[in-house]
C-alpha atoms as a PDB file:
ATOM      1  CA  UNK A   1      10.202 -20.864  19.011  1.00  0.00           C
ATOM      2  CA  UNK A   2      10.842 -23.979  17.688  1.00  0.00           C
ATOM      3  CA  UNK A   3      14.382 -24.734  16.517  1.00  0.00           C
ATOM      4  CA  UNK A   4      13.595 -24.835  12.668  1.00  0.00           C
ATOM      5  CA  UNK A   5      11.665 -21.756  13.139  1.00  0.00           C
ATOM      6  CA  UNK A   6      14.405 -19.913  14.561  1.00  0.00           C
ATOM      7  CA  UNK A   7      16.925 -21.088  11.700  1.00  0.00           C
ATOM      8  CA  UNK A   8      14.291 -20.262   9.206  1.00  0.00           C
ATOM      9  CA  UNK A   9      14.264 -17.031  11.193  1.00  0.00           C
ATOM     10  CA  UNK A  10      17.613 -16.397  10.975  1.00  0.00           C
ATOM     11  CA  UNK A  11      18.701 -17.378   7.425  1.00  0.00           C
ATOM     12  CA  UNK A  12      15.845 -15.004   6.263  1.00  0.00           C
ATOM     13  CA  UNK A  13      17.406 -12.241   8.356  1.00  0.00           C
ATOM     14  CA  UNK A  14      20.741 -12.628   7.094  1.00  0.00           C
ATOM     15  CA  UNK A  15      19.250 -12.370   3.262  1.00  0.00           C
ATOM     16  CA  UNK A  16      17.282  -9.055   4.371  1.00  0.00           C
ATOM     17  CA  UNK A  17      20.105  -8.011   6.246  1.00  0.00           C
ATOM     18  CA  UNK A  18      22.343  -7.793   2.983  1.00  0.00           C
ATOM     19  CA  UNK A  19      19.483  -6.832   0.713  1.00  0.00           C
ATOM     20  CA  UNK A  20      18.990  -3.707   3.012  1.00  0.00           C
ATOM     21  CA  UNK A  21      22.520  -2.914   3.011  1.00  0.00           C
ATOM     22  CA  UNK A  22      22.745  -3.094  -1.140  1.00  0.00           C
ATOM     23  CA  UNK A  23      20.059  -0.668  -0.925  1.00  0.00           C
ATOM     24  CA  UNK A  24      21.583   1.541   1.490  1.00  0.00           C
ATOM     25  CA  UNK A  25      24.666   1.292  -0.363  1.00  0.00           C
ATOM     26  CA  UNK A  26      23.072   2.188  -3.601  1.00  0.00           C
ATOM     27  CA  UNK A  27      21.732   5.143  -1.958  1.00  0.00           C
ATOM     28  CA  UNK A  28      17.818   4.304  -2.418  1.00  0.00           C
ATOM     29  CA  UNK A  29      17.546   5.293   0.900  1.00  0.00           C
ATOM     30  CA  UNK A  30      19.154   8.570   0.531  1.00  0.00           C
ATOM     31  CA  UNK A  31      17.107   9.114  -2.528  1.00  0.00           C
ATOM     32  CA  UNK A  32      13.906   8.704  -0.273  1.00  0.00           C
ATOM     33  CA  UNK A  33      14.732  12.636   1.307  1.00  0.00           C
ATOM     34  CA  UNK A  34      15.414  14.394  -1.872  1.00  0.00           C
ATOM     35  CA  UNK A  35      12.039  13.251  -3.217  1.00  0.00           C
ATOM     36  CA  UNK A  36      10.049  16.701  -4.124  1.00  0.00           C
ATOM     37  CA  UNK A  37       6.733  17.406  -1.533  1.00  0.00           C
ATOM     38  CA  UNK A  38       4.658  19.818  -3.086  1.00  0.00           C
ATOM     39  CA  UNK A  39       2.011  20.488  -0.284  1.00  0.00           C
ATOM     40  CA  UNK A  40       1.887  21.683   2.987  1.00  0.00           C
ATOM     41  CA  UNK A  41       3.291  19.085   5.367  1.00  0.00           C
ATOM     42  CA  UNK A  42       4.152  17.894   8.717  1.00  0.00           C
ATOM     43  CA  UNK A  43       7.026  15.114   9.227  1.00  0.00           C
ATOM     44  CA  UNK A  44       7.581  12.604  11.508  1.00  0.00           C
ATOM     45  CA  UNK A  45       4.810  12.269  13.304  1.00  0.00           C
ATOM     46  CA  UNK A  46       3.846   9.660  16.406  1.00  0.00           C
ATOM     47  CA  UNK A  47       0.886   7.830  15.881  1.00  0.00           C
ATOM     48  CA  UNK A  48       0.509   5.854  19.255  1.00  0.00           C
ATOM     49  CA  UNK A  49       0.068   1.441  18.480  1.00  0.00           C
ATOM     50  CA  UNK A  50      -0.877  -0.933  21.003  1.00  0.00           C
ATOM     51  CA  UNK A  51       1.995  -1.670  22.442  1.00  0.00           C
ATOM     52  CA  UNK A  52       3.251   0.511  25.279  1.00  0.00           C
ATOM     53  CA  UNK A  53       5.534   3.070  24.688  1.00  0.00           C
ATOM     54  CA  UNK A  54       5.909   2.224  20.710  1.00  0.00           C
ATOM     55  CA  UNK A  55       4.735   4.252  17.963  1.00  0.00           C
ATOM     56  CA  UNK A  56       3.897   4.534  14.538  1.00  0.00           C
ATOM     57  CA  UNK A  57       5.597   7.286  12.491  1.00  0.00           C
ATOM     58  CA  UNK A  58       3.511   8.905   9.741  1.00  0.00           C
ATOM     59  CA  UNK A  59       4.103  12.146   7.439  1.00  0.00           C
ATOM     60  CA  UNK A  60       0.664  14.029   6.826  1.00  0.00           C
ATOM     61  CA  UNK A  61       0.345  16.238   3.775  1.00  0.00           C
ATOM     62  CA  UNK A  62      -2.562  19.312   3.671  1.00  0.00           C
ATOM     63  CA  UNK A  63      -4.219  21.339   0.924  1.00  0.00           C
ATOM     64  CA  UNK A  64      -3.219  24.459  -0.216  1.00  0.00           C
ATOM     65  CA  UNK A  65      -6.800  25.824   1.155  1.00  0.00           C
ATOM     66  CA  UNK A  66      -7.635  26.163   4.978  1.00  0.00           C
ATOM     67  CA  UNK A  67     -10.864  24.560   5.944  1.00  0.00           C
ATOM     68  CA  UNK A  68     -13.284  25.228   8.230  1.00  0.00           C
ATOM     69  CA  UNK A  69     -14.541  21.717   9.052  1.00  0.00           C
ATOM     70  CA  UNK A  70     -12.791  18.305   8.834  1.00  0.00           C
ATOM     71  CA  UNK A  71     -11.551  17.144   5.653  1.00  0.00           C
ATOM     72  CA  UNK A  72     -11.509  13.944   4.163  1.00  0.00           C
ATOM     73  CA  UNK A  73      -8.630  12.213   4.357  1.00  0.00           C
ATOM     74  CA  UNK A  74      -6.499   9.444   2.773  1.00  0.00           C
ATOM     75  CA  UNK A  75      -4.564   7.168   4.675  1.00  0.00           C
ATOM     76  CA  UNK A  76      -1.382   5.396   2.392  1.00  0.00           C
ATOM     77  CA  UNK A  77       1.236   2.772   3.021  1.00  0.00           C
ATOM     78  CA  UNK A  78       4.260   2.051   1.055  1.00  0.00           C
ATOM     79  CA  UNK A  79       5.904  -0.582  -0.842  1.00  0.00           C
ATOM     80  CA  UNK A  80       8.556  -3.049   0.624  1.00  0.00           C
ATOM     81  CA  UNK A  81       7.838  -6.420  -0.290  1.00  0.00           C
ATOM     82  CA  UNK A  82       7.362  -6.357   3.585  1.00  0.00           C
ATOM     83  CA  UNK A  83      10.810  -6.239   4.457  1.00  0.00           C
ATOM     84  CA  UNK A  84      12.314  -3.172   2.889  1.00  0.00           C
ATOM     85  CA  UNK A  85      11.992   0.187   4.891  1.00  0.00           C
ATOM     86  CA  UNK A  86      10.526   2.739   2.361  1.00  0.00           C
ATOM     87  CA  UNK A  87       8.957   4.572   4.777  1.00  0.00           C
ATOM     88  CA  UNK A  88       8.181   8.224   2.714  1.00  0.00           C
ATOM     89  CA  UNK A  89       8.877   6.696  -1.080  1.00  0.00           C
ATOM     90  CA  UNK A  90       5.394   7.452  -1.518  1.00  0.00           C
ATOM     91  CA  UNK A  91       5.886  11.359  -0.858  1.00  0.00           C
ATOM     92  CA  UNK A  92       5.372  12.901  -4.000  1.00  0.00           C
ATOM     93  CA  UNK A  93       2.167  11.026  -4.595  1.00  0.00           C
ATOM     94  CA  UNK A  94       0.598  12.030  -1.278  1.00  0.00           C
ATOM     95  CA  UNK A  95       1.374  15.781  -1.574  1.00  0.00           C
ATOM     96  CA  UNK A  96      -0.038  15.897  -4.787  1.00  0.00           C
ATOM     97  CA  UNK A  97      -3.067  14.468  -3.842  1.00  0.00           C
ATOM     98  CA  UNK A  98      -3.429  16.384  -0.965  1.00  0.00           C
ATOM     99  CA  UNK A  99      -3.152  19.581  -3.348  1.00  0.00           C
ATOM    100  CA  UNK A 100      -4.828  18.273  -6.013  1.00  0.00           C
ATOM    101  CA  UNK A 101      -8.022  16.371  -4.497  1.00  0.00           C
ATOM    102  CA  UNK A 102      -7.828  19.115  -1.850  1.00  0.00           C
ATOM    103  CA  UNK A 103      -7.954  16.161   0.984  1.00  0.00           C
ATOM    104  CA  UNK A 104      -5.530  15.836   3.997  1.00  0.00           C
ATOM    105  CA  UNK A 105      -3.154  12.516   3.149  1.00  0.00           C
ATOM    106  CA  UNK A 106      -1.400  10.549   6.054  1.00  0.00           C
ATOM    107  CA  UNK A 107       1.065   8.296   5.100  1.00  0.00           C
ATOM    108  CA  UNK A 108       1.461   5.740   7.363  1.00  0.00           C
ATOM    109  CA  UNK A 109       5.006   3.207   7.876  1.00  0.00           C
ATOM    110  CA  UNK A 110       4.561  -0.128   9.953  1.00  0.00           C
ATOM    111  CA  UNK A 111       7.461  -2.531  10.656  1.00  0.00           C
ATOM    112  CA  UNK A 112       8.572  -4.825   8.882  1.00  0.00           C
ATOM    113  CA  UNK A 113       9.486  -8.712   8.441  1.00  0.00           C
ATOM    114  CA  UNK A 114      11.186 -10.710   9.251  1.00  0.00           C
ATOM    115  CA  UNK A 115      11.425  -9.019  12.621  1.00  0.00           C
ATOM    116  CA  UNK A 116       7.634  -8.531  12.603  1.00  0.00           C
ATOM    117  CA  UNK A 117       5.405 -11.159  10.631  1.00  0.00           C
ATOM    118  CA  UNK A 118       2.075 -10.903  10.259  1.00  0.00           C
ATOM    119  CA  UNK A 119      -0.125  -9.829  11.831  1.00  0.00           C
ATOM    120  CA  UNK A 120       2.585  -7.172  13.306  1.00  0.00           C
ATOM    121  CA  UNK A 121       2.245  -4.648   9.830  1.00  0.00           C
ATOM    122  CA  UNK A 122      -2.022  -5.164   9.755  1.00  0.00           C
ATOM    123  CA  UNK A 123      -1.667  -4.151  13.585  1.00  0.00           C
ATOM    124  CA  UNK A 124      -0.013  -1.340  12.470  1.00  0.00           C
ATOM    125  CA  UNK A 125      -2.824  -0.422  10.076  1.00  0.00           C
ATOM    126  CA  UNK A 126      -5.536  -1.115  12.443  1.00  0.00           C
ATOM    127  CA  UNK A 127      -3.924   1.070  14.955  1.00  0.00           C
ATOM    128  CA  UNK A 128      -2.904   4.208  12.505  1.00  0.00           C
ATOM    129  CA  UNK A 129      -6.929   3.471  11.219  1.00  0.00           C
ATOM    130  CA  UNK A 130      -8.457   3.663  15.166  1.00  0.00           C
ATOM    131  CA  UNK A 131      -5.932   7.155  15.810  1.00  0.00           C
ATOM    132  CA  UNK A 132      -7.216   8.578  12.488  1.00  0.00           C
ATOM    133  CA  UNK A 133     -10.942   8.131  13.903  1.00  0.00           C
ATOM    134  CA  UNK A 134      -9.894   9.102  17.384  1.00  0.00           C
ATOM    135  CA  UNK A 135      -8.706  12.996  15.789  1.00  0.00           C
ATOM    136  CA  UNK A 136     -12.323  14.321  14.697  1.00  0.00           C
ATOM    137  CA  UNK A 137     -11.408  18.117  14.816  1.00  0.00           C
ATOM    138  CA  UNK A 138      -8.802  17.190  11.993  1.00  0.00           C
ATOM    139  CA  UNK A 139     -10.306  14.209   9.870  1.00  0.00           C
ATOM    140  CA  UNK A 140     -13.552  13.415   9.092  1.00  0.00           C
ATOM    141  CA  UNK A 141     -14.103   9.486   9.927  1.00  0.00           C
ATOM    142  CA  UNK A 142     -16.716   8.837   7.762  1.00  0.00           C
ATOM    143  CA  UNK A 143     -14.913  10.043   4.589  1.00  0.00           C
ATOM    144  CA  UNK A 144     -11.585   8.107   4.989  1.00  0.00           C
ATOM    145  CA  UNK A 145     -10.005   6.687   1.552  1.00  0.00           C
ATOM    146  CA  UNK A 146      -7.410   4.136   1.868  1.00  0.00           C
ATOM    147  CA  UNK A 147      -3.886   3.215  -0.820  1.00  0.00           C
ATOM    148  CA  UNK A 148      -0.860   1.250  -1.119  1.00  0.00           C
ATOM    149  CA  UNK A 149       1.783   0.720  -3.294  1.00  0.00           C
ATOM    150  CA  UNK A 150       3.321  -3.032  -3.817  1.00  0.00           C
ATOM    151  CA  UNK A 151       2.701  -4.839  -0.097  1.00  0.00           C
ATOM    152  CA  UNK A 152       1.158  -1.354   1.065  1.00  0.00           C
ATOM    153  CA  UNK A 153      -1.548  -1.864  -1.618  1.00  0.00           C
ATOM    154  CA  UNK A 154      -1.906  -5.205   0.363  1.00  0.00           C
ATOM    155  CA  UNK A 155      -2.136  -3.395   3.464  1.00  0.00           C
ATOM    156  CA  UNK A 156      -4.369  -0.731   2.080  1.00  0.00           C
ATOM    157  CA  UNK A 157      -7.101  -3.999   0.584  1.00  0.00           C
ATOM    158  CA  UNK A 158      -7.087  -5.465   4.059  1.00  0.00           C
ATOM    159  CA  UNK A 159      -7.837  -1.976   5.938  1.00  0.00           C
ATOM    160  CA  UNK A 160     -10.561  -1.888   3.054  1.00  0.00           C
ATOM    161  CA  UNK A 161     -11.969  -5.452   3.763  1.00  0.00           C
ATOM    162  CA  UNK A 162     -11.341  -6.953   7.386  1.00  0.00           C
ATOM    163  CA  UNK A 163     -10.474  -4.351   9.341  1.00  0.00           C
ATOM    164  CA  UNK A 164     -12.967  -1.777   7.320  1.00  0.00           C
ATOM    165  CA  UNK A 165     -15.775  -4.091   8.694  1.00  0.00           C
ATOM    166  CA  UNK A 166     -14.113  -4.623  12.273  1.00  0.00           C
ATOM    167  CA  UNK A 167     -13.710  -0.585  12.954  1.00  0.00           C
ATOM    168  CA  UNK A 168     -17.504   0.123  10.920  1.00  0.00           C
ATOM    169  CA  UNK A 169     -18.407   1.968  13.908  1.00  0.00           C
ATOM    170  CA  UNK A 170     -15.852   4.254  14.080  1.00  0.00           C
ATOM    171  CA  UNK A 171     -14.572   4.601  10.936  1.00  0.00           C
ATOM    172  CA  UNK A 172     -16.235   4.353   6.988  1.00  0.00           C
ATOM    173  CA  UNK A 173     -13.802   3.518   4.638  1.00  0.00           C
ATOM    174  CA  UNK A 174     -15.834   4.492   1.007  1.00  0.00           C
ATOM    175  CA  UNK A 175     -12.791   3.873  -1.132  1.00  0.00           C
ATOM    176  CA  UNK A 176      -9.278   2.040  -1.657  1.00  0.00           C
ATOM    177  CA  UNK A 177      -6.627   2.662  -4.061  1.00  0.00           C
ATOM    178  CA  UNK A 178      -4.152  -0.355  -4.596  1.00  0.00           C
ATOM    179  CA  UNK A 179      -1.005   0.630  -7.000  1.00  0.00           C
ATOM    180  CA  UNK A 180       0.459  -2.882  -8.319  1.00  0.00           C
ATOM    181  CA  UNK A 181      -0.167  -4.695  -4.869  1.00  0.00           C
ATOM    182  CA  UNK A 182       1.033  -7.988  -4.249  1.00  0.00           C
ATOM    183  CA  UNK A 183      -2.434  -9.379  -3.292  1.00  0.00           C
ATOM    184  CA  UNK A 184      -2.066 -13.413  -3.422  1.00  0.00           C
ATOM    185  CA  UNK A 185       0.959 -15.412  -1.179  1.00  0.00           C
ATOM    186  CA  UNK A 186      -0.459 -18.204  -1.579  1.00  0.00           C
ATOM    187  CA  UNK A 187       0.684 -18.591  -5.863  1.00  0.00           C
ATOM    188  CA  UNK A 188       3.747 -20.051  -6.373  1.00  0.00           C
ATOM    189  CA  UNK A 189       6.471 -17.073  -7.534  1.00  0.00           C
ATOM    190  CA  UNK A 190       7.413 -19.216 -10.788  1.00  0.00           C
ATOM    191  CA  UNK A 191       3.529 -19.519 -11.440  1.00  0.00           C
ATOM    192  CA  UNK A 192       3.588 -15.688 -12.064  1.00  0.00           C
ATOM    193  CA  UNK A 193       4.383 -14.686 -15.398  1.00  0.00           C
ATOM    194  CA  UNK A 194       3.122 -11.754 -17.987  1.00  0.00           C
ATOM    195  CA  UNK A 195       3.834 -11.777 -21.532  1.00  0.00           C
ATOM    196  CA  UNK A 196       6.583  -8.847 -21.994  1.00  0.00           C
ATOM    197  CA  UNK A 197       7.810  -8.899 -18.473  1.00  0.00           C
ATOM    198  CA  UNK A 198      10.014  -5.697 -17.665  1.00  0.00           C
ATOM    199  CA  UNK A 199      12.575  -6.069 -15.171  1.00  0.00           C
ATOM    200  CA  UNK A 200      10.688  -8.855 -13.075  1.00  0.00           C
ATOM    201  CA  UNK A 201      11.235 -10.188  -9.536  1.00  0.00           C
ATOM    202  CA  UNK A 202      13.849 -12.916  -9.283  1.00  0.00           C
ATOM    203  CA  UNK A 203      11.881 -15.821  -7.799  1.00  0.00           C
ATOM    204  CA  UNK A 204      13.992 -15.932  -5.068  1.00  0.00           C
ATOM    205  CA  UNK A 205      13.070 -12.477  -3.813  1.00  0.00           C
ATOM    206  CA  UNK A 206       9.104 -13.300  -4.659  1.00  0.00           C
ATOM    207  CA  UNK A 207       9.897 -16.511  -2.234  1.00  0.00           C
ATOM    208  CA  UNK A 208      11.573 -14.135   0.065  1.00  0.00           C
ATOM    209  CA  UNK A 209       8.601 -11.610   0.382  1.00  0.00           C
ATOM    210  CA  UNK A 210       6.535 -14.757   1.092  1.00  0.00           C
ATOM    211  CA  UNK A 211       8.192 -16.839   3.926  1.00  0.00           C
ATOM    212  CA  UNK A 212       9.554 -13.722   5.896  1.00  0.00           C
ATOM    213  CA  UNK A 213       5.634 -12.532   6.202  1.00  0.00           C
ATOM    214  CA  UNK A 214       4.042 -15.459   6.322  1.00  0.00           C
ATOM    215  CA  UNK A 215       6.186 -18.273   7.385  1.00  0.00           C
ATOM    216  CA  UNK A 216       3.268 -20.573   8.087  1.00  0.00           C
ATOM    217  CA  UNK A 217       2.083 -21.442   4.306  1.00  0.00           C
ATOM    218  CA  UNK A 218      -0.802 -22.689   5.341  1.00  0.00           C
ATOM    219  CA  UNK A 219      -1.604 -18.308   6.453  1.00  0.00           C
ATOM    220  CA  UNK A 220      -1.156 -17.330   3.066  1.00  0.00           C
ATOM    221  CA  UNK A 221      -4.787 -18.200   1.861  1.00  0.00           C
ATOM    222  CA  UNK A 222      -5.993 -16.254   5.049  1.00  0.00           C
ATOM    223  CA  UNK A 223      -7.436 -12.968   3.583  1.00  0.00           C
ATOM    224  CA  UNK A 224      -5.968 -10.685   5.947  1.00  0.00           C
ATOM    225  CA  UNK A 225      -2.727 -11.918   4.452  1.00  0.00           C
ATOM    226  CA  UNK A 226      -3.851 -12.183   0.711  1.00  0.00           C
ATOM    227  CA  UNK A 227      -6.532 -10.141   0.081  1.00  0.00           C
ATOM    228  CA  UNK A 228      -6.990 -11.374  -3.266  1.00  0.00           C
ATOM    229  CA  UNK A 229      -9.042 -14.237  -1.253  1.00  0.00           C
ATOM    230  CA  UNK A 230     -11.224 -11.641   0.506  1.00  0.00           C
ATOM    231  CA  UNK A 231     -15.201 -11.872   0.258  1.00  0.00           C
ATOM    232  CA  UNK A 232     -16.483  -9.410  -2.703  1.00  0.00           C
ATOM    233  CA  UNK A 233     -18.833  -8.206  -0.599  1.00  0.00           C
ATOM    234  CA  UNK A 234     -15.956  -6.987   2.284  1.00  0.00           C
ATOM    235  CA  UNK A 235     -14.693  -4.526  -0.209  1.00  0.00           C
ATOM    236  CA  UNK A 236     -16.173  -0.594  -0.092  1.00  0.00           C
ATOM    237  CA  UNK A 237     -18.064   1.525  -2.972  1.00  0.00           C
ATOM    238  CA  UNK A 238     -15.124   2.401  -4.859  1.00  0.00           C
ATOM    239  CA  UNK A 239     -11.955  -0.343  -5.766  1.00  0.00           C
ATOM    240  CA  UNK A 240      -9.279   0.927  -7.886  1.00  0.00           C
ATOM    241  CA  UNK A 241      -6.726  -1.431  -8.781  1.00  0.00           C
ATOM    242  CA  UNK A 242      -3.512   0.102 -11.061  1.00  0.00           C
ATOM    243  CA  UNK A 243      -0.837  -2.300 -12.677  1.00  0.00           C
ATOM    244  CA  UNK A 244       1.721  -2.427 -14.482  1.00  0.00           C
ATOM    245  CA  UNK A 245       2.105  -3.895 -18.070  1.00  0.00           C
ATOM    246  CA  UNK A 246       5.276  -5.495 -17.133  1.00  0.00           C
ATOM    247  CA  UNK A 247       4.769  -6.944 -13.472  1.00  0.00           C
ATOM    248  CA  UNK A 248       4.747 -10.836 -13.142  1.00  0.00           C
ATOM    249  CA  UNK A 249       1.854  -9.639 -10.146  1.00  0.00           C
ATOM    250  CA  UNK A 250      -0.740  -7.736 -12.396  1.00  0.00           C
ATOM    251  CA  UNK A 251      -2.627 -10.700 -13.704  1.00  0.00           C
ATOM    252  CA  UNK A 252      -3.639 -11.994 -10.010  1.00  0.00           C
ATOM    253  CA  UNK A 253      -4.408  -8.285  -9.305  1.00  0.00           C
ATOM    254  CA  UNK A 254      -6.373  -8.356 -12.801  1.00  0.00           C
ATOM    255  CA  UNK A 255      -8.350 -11.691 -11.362  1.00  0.00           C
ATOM    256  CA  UNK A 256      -9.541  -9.966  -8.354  1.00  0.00           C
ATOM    257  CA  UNK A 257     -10.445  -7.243 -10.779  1.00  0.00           C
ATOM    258  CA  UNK A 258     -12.936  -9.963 -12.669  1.00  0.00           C
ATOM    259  CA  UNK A 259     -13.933 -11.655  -9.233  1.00  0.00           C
ATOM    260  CA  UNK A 260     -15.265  -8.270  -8.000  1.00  0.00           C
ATOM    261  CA  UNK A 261     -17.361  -7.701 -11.522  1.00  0.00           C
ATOM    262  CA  UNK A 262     -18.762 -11.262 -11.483  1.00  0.00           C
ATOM    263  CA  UNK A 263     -20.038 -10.598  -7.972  1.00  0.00           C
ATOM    264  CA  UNK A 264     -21.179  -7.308  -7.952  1.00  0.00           C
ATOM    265  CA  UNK A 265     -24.663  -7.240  -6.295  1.00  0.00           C
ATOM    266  CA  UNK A 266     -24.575  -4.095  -4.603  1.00  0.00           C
ATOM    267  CA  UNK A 267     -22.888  -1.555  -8.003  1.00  0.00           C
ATOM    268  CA  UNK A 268     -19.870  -0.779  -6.589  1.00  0.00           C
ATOM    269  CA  UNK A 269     -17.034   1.035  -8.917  1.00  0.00           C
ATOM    270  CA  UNK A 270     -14.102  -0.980  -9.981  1.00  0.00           C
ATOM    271  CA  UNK A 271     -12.218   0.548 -11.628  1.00  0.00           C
ATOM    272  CA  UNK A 272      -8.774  -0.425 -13.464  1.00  0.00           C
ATOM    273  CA  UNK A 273      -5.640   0.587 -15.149  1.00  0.00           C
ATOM    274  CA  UNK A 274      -2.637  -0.612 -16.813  1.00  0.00           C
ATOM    275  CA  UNK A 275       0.381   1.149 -17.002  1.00  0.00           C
ATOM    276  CA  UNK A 276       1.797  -0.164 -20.067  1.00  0.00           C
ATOM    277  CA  UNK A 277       5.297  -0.888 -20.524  1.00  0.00           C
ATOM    278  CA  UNK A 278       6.506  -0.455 -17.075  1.00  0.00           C
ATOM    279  CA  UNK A 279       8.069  -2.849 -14.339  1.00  0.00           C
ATOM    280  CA  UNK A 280       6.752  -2.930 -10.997  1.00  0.00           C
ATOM    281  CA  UNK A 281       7.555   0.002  -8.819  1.00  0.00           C
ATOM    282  CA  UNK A 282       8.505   2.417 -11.643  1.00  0.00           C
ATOM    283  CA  UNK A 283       7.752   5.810  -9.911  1.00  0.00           C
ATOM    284  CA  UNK A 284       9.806   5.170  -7.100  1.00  0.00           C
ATOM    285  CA  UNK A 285      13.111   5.443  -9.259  1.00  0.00           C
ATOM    286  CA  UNK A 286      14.617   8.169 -11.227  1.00  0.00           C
ATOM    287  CA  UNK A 287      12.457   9.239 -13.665  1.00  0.00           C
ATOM    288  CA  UNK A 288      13.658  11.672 -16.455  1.00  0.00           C
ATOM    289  CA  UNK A 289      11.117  14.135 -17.777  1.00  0.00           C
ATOM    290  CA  UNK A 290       9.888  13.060 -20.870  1.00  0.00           C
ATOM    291  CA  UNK A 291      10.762   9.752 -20.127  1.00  0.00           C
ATOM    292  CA  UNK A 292       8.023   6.738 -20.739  1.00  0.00           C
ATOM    293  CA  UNK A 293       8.192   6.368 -16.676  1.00  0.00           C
ATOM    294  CA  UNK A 294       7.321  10.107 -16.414  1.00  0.00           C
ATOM    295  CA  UNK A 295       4.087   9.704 -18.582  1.00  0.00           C
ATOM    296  CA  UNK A 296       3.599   6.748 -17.008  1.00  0.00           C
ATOM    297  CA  UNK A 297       3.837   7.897 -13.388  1.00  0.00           C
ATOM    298  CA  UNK A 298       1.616  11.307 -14.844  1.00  0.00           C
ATOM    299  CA  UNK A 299      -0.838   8.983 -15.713  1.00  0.00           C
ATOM    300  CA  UNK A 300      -1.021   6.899 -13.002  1.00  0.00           C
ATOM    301  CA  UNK A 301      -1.498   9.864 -10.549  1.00  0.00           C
ATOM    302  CA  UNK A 302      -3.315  11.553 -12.642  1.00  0.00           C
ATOM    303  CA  UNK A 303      -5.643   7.848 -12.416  1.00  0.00           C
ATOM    304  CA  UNK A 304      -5.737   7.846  -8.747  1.00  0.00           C
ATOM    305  CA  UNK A 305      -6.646  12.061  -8.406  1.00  0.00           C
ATOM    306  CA  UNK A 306      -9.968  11.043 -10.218  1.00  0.00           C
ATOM    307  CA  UNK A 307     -11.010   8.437  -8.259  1.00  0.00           C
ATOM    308  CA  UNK A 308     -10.659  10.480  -5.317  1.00  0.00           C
ATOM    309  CA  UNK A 309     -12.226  13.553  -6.650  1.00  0.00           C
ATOM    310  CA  UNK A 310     -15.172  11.325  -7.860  1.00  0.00           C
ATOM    311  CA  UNK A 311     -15.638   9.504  -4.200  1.00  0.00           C
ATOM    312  CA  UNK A 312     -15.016  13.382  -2.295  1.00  0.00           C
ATOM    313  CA  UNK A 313     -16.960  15.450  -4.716  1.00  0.00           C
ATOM    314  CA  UNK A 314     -20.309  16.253  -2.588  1.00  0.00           C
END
């Protein structure tokens, strides 16, 4: 490692270092295990990666019903602007799904920068992806849906482009949900701007996201790093893209959105929705029933149920 890369390295560690600890401190973290699960589930398990001896944990959430045969299943990463470990912030949206669609949901962590750049975390994804096709008595590989929140709804619209065409023979990916992703690194932070922004991302943290997963700039075009870049024709039958009305990111998730309609040869389903008056990762807090984040977050599951019960129904 070159010695500017390693100072770059470690003044970016330092920052996460203390932004983890505020959150720890604040007890986010804490917050994480008191989060309500309201399906059938099994924590904690070890998905096997690439490397030796090193594993992938992963929760998996089951229907209410027994089934005879495999189910579908939906595979989900969380947020982190790729450097905060939220590993099972995403639990009350998977049980629910798994209740309500009646599908098995596995969500999925994978480390995190700076420690692990890309392509560590899309590793990660491949190898949770290849496992998931490897366990045919429990999943069934050609029905396998695929969501993120924030840099896991990155995640989840590269497993849906690249590596959905890399693993076709072992895996079809119909579907991807992607919940206010951060889909282009290659934009500026102070280019991206809404209207009535609510609660934005300082620009130094947008900045931060950027350089601790892709320190080389000139990756951040690459699609596998923003998939807003990505061929229209890479993405599967169904694209669902969710937003909020107050995230400085919806309006490059809005432009893939129009990309995918202009060039839309083969009918896919794209499908959209704006969760007005929100700021980005809104469900993830504490939310007071009857609140406008409590509709909100009602509506945006609700959203996301439908899509899924539209691409599983036969």
């Amino acid at each position: 490692m070159a010695l500017s890369s390693l100072l770059q390295y470690i003044y970016h560690k330092v920052l996460v270092t203390i932004l983890r600890t505020i959150l720890a401190l604040s007890g986010r973290y804490r917050r994480i295990a008191s989060i309500p699960r309201v399906s059938r589930n099994e924590r904690g398990i070890k998905i096997p990666s690439r490397d030796k001896g090193r594993y992938i944990l992963a929760d998996i959430y089951y229907p209410d019903t027994a089934a005879n045969a495999p189910l579908p299943a939906l595979v989900n990463w969380h947020g982190s602007g790729f450097i905060v470990p939220l590993f099972g912030s995403d639990a009350l949206f998977c049980s629910r799904l798994a209740r309500d669609v009646g599908i098995i949901v596995i969500d999925a962590d994978y480390r995190k920068a700076p420690e692990t750049p890309f392509p560590g975390p899309v590793n990660d994804v491949e190898d949770v992806l290849l496992w998931v096709a490897s366990q045919k008595q429990r999943f069934n590989a050609d029905r396998i849906a695929v969501s993120g929140f924030s840099a896991g709804g990155n995640l989840a619209l590269v497993a849906a482009t690249k590596l959905r065409k890399k693993l076709a023979d072992v895996i079809s990916i119909p579907a991807v949900l992607a919940l206010y992703p951060l889909i282009d690194l290659a934009a500026a932070p102070e280019t991206k701007k809404v209207p009535q922004p609510v609660t934005p991302f300082p620009l130094w943290r947008l900045r931060l996201f950027n350089d601790c997963y892709a320190p080389d700039p000139s990756t951040r075009t690459d699609p596998a790093v923003s998939p807003y870049f990505a061929d229209p024709a890479d993405f599967p039958q169904t694209v669902a893209l969710a937003t909020c009305g107050g995230d400085v990111l919806r309006p490059e998730v809005e432009k893939l959105g129009e990309k995918l309609r202009e060039d839309n040869n083969s009918g896919k389903t794209i499908l959209e929705y704006v969760c007005e008056g929100v700021r980005h990762g809104f469900d993830n807090g504490v939310i007071v029933d009857g609140s406008l984040e409590y509709a909100r977050r009602e509506e945006l599951y609700s959203f996301a149920t439908n899509v899924l019960k539209g691409v599983f129904k036969s």
